[in-house]
N, C-alpha and C. Protein backbone atom coordinates (compact mmCIF):
# COMPACT_ATOMS: atom_id res chain seq x y z
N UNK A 1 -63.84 58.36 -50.51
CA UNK A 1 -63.41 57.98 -51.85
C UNK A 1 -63.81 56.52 -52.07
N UNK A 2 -64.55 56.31 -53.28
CA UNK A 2 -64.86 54.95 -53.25
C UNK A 2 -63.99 53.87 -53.72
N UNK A 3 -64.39 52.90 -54.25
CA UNK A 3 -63.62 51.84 -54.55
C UNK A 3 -63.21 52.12 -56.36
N UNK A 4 -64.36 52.94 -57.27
CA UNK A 4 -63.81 53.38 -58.49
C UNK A 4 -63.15 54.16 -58.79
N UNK A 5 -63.21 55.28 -58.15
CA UNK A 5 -62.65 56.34 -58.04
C UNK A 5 -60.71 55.77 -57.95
N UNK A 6 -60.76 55.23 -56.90
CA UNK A 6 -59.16 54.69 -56.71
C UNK A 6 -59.00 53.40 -57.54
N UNK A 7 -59.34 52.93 -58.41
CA UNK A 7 -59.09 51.96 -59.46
C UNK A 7 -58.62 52.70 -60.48
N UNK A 8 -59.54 54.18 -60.85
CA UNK A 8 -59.29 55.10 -62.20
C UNK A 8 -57.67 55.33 -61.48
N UNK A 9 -57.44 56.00 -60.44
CA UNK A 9 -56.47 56.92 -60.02
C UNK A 9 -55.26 56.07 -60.06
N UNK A 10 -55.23 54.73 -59.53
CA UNK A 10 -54.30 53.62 -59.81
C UNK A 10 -53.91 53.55 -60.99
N UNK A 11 -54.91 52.96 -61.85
CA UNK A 11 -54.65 53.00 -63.40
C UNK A 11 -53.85 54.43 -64.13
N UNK A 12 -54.29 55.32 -63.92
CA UNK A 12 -53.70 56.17 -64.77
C UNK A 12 -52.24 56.71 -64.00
N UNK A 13 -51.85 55.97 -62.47
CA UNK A 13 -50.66 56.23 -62.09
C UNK A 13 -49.36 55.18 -62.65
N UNK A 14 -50.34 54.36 -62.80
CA UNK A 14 -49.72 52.95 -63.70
C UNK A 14 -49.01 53.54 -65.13
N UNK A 15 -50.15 53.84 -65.68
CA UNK A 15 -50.10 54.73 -67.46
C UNK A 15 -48.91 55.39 -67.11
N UNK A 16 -48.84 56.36 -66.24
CA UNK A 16 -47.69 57.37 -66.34
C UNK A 16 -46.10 56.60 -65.82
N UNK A 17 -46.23 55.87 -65.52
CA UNK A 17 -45.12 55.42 -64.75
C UNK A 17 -44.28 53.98 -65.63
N UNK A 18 -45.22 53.64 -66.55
CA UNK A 18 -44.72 52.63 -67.43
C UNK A 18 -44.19 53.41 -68.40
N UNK A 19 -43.30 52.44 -68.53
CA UNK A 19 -42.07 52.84 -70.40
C UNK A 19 -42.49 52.82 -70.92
N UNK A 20 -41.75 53.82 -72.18
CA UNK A 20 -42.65 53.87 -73.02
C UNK A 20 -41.18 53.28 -74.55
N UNK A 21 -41.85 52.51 -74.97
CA UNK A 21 -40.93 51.00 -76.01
C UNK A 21 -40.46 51.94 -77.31
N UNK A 22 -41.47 52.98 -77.90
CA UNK A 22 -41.10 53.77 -79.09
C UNK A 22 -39.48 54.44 -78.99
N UNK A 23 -39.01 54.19 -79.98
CA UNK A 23 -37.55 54.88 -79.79
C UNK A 23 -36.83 54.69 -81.45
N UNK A 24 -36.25 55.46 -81.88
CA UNK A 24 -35.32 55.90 -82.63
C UNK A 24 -34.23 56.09 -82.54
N UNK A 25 -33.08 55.52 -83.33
CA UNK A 25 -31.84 55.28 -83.22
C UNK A 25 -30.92 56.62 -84.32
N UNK A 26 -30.12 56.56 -83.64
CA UNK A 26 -28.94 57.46 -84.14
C UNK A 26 -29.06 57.20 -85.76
N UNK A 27 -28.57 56.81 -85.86
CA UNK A 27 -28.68 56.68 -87.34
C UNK A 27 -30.11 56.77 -88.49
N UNK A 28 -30.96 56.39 -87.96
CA UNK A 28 -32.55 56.68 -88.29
C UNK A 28 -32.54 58.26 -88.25
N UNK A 29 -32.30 59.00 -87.22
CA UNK A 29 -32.65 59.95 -87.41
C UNK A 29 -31.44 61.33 -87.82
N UNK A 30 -30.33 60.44 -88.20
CA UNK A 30 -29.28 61.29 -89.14
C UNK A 30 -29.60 60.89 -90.51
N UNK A 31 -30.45 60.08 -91.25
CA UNK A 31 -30.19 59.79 -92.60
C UNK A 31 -30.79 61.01 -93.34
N UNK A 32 -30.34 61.04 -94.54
CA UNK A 32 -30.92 61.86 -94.91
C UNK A 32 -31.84 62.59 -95.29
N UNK A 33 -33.18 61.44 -95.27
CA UNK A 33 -34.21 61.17 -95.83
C UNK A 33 -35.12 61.69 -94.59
N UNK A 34 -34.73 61.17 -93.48
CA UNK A 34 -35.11 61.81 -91.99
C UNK A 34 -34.73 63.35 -92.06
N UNK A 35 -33.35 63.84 -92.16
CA UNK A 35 -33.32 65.13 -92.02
C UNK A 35 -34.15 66.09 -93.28
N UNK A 36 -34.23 65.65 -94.02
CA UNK A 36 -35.04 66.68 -94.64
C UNK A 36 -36.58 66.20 -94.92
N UNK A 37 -36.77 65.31 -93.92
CA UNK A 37 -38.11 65.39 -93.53
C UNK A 37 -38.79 66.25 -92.87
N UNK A 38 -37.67 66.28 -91.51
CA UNK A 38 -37.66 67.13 -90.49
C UNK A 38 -37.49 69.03 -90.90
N UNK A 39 -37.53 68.68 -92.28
CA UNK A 39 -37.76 70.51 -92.35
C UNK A 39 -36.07 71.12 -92.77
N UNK A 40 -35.20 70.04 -92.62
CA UNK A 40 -33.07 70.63 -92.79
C UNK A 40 -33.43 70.46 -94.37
N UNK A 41 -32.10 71.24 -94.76
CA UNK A 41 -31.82 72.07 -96.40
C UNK A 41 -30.91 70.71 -96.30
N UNK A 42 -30.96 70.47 -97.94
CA UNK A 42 -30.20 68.94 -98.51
C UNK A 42 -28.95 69.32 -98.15
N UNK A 43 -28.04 70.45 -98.89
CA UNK A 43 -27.02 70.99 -97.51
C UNK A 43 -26.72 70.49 -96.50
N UNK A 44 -27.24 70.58 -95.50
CA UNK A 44 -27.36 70.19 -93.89
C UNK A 44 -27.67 68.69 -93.97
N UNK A 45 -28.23 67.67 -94.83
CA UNK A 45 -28.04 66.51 -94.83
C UNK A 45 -26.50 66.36 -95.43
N UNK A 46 -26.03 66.65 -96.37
CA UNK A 46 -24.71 66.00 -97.22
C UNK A 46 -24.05 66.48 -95.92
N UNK A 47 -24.08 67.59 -95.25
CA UNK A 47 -23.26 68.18 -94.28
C UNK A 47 -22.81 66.81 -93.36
N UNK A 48 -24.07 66.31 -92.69
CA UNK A 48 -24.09 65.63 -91.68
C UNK A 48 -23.53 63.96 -91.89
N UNK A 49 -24.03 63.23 -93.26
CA UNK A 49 -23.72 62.73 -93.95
C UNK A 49 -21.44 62.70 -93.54
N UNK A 50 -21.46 63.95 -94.19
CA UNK A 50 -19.77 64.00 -94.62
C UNK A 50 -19.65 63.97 -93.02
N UNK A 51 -19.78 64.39 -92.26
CA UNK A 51 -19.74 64.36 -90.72
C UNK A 51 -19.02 62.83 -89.96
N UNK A 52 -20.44 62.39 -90.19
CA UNK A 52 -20.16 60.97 -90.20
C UNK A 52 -19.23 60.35 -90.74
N UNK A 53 -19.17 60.46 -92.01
CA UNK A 53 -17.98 59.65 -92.83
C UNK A 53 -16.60 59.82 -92.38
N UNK A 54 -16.33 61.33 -91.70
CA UNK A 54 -14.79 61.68 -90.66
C UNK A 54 -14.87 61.13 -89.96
N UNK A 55 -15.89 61.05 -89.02
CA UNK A 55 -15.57 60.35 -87.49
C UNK A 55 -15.29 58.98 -87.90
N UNK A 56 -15.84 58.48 -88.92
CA UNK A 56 -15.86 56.67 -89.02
C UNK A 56 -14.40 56.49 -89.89
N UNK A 57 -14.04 57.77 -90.04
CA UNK A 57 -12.43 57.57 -91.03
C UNK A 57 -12.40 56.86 -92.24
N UNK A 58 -14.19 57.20 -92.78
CA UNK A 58 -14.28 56.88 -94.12
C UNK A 58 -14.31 58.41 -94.98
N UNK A 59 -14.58 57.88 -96.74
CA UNK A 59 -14.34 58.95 -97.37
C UNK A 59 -15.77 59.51 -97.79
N UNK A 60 -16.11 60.66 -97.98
CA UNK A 60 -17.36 60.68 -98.56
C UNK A 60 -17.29 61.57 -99.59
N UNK A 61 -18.04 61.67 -100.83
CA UNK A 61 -18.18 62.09 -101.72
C UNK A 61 -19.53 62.99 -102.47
N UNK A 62 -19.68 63.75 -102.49
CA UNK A 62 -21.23 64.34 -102.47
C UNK A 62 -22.04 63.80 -103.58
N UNK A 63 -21.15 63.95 -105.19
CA UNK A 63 -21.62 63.85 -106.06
C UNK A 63 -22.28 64.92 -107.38
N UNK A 64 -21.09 66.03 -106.23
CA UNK A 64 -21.83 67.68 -107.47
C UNK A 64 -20.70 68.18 -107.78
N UNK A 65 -20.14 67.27 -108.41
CA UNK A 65 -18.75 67.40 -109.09
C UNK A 65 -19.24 68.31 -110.43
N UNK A 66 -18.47 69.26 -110.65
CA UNK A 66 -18.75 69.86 -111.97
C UNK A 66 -17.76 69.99 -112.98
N UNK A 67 -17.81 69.96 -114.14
CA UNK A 67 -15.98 70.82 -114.47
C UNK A 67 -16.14 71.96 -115.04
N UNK A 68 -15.26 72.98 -114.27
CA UNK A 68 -15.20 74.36 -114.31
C UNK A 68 -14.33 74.36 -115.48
N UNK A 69 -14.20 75.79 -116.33
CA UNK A 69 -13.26 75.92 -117.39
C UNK A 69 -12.07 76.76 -116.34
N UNK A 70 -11.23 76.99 -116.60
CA UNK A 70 -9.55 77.13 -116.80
C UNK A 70 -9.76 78.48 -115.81
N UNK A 71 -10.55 79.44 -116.37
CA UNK A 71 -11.01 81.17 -115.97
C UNK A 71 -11.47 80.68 -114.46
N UNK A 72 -12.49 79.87 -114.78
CA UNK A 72 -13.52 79.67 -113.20
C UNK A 72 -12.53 78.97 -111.99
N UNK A 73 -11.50 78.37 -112.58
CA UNK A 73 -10.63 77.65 -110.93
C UNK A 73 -9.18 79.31 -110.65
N UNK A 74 -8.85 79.61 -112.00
CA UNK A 74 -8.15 80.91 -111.53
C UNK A 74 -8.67 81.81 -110.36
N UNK A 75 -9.79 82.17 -111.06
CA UNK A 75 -10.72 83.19 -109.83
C UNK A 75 -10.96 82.35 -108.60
N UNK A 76 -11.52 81.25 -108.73
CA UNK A 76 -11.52 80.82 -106.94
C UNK A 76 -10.12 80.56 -106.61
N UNK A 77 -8.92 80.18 -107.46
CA UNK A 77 -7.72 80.61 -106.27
C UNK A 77 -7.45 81.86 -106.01
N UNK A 78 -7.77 83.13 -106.58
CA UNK A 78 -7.69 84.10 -106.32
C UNK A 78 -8.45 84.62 -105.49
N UNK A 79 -9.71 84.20 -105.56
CA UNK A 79 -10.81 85.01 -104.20
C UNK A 79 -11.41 84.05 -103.68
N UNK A 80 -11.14 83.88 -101.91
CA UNK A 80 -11.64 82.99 -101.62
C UNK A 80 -12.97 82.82 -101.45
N UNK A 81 -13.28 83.87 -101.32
CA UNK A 81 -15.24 83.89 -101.16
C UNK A 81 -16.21 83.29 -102.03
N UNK A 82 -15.20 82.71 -103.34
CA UNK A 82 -16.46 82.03 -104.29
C UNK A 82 -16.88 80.49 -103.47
N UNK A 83 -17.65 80.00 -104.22
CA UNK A 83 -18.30 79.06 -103.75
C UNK A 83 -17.57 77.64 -104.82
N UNK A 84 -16.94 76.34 -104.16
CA UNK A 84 -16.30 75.91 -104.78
C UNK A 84 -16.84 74.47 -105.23
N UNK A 85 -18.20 74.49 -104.38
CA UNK A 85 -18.96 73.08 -104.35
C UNK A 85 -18.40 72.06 -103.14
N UNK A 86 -17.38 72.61 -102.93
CA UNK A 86 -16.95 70.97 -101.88
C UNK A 86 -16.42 71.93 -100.61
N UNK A 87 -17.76 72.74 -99.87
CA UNK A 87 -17.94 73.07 -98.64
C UNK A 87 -17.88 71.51 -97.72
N UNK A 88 -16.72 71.95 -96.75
CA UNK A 88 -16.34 71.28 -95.78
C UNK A 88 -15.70 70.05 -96.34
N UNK A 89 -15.22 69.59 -97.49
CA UNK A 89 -14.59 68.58 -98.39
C UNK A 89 -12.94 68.88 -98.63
N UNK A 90 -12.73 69.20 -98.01
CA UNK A 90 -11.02 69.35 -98.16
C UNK A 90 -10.82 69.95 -97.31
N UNK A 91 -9.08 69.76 -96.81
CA UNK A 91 -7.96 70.19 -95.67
C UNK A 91 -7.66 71.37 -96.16
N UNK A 92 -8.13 72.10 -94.75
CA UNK A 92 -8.15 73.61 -95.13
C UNK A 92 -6.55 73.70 -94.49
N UNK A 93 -6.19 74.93 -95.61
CA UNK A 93 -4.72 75.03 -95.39
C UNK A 93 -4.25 76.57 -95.25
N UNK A 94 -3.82 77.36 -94.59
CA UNK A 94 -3.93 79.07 -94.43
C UNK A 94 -3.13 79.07 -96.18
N UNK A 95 -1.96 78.47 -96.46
CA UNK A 95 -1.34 79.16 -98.08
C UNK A 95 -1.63 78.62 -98.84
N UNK A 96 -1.25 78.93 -100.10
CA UNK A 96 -1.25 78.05 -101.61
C UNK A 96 -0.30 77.29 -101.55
N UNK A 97 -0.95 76.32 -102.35
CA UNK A 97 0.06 75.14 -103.03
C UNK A 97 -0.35 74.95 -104.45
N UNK A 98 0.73 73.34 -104.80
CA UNK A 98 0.25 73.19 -106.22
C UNK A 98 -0.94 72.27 -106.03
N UNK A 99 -1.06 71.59 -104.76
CA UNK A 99 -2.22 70.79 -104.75
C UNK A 99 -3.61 71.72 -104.76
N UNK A 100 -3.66 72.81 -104.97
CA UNK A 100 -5.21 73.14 -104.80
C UNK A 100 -5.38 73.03 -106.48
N UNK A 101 -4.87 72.92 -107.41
CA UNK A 101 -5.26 73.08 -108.48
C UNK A 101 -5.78 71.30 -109.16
């Protein structure tokens, strides 16, 4: 084996064995702008988003506030399967109260 041969083989044991400096932080790659880069439904960002805002024991707010008429909040206290806009946004409670209205 000559003297180049083990200079290449050095070198590229070097290459593999050094750090590597590129890195991304928690938060970089929860924003939202990142997650639905990455291919996640805006959904799955507000999701992750509201996520965050519990653990940090802040409040979060989505912003797809609508106002339903009088008929449309009857039926979602009556059946829970409709869709109410504020998935994962309120203290889920097994009964009724007067606060859900």
């Amino acid at each position: 084996m000559n003297f180049k041969n083990l200079f290449f083989i050095s070198i590229a044991i070097i290459f593999m064995a050094s750090e590597v400096f590129a890195y991304a932080t928690t938060e970089e790659l929860t924003s939202p702008e990142a997650l639905v880069n990455y291919n996640y439904s805006q959904v799955t960002a507000e999701q992750v988003q509201l996520t965050k805002a519990q653990n940090a024991n802040r409040e979060y707010k989505s912003g797809r506030y609508v106002k339903k008429p009088w008929w449309r909040k009857a039926w979602e206290y009556i059946d829970f399967g409709t869709d109410d806009g504020y998935l994962l946004q309120h203290n889920i409670s097994p009964g009724y109260s007067w606060k859900d209205w």
